[in-house]
Protein backbone atom coordinates (compact mmCIF):
# COMPACT_ATOMS: atom_id res chain seq x y z
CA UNK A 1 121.05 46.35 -23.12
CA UNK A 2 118.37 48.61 -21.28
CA UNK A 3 119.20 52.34 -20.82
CA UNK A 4 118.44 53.88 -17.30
CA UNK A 5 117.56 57.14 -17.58
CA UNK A 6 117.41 59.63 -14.88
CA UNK A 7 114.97 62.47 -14.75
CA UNK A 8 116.04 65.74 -15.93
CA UNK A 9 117.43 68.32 -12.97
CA UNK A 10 114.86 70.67 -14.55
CA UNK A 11 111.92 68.11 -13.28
CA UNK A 12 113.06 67.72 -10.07
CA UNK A 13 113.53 71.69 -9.28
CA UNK A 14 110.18 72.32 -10.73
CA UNK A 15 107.95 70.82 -7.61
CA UNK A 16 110.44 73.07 -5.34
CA UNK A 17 109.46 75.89 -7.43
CA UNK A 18 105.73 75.63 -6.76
CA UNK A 19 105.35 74.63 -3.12
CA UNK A 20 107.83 78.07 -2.37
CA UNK A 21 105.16 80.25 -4.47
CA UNK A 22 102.36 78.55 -2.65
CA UNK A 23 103.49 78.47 0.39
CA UNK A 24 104.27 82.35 -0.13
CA UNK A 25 100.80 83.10 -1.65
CA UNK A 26 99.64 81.24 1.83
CA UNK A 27 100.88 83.88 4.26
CA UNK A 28 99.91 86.36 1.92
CA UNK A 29 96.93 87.82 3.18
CA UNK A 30 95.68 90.40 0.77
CA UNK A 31 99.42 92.21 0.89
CA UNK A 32 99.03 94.25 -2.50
CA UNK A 33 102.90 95.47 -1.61
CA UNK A 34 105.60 93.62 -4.34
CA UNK A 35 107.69 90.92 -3.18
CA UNK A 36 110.59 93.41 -2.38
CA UNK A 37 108.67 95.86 -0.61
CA UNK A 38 107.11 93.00 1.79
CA UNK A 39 111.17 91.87 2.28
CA UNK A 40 112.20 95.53 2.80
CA UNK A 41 109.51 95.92 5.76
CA UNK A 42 110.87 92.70 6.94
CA UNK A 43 114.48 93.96 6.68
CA UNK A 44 113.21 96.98 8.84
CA UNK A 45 111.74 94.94 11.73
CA UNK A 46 114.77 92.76 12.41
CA UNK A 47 116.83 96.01 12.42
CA UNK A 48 114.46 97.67 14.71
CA UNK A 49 114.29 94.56 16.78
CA UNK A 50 118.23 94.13 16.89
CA UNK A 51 118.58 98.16 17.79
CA UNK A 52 115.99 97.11 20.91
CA UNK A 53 117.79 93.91 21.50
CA UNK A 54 121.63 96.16 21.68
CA UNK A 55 119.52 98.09 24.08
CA UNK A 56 118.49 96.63 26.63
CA UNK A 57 121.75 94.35 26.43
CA UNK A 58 123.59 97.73 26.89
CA UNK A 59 121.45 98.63 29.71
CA UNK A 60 121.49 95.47 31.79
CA UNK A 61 125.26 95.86 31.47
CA UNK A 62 125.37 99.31 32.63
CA UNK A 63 123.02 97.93 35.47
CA UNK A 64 125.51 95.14 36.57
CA UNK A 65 128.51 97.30 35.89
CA UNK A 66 126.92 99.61 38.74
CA UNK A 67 126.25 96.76 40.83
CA UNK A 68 129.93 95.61 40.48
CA UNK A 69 130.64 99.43 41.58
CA UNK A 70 128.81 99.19 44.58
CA UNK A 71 130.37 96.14 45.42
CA UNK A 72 133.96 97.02 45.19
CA UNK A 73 132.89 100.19 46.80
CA UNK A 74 131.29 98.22 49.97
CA UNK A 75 134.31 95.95 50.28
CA UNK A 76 136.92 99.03 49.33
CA UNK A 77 135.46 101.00 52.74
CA UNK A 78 135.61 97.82 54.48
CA UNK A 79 139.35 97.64 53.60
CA UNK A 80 140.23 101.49 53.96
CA UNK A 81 138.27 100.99 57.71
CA UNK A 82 140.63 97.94 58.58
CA UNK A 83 143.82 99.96 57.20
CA UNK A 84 142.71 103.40 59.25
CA UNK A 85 142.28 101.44 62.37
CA UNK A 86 145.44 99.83 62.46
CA UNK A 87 147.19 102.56 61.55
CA UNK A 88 145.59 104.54 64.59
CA UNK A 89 146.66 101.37 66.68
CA UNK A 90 149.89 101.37 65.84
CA UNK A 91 150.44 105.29 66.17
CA UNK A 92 148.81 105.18 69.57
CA UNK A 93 151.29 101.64 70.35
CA UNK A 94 154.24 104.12 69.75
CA UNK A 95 153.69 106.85 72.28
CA UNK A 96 154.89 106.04 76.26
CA UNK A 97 151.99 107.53 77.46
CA UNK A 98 149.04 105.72 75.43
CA UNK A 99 148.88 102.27 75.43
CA UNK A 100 147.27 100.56 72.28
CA UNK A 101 145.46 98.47 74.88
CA UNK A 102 143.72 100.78 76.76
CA UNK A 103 142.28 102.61 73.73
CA UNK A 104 139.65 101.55 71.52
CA UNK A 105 139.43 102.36 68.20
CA UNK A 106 136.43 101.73 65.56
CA UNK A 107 136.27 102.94 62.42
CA UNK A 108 133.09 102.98 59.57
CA UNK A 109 133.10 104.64 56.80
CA UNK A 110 136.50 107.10 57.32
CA UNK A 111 134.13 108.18 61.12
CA UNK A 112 136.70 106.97 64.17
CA UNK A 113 135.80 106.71 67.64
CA UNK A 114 138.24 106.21 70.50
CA UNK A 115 137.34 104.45 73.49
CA UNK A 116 139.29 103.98 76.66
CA UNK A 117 141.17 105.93 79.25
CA UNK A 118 144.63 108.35 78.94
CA UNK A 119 146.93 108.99 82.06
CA UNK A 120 146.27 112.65 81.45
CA UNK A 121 144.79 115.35 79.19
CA UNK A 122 147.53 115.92 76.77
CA UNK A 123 147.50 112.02 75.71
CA UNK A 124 144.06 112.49 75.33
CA UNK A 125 144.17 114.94 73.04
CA UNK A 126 147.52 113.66 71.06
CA UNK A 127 145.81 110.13 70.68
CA UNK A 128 142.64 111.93 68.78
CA UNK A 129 145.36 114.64 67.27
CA UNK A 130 146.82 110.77 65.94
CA UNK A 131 143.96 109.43 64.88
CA UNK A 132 142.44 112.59 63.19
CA UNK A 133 146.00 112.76 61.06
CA UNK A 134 145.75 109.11 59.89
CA UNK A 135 144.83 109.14 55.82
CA UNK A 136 141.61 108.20 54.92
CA UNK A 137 139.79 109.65 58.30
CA UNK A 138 136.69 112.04 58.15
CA UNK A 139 135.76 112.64 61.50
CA UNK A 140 136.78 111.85 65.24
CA UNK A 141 134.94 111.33 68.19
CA UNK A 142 137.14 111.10 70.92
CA UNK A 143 135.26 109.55 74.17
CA UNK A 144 138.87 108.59 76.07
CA UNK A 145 138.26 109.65 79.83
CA UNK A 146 141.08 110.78 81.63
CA UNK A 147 142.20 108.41 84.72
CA UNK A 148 144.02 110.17 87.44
């Protein structure tokens, strides 16, 4: 009966051995600094490069949460605008004297301006007294002419 025999674990880990030392003695390059110095410094780097890497992510975040901001902001104003002019409508729709029809009303940015005519002097002045008490207005400029 013949006897296979298998090489020794020992024999096989051996070549492993010596390619890792000589490929490390490769990329050398005169470093006189021990083995765990040249892994410390290496440590180091991917830390510092990780720190930079968290920092910019945390930046561009902070950058798109401010766009986001802006955003919400732009559409926010656009929705407050919408709500203050319909609320001036619907005021002005409720007094006998001031038909929602005749006036017009804009609205940008919390600024209204009323367009349109009054039957007399006192409407004029209660529709932009209205429109100057709505929430959410800044200014008024009242341009209603008086018909009569």
């Amino acid at each position: 009966m013949q006897r296979i025999t298998r090489p020794h674990s020992l024999a096989l880990l051996l070549p492993a051995v010596v390619a890792a030392v000589a490929l490390t003695a490769c990329g050398r390059e005169d470093d006189d600094r021990t083995a765990g110095q040249r892994l410390d410094a290496g440590i180091s780097k991917m830390e510092q490069k990780s720190d930079q890497a968290a920092a910019e992510t945390r930046q561009a975040a902070d950058e798109m949460g401010k766009k986001m901001e802006r955003a919400a902001d732009k559409a926010g104003v656009a929705v407050d605008d919408a709500q203050i002019t319909t609320s001036i409508k619907t005021a002005l729709a409720g007094d006998p004297k001031l038909s929602a029809l005749d006036v017009k009303v804009e609205t940008e940015h919390g600024h209204v301006t009323l367009d349109g005519k009054a039957p007399d002097l006192a409407a004029r002045d209660r529709a932009g007294s209205m429109a100057l008490a709505t929430k959410g207005v800044q200014s008024v400029n009242n341009r209603i002419k008086v018909s009569g």
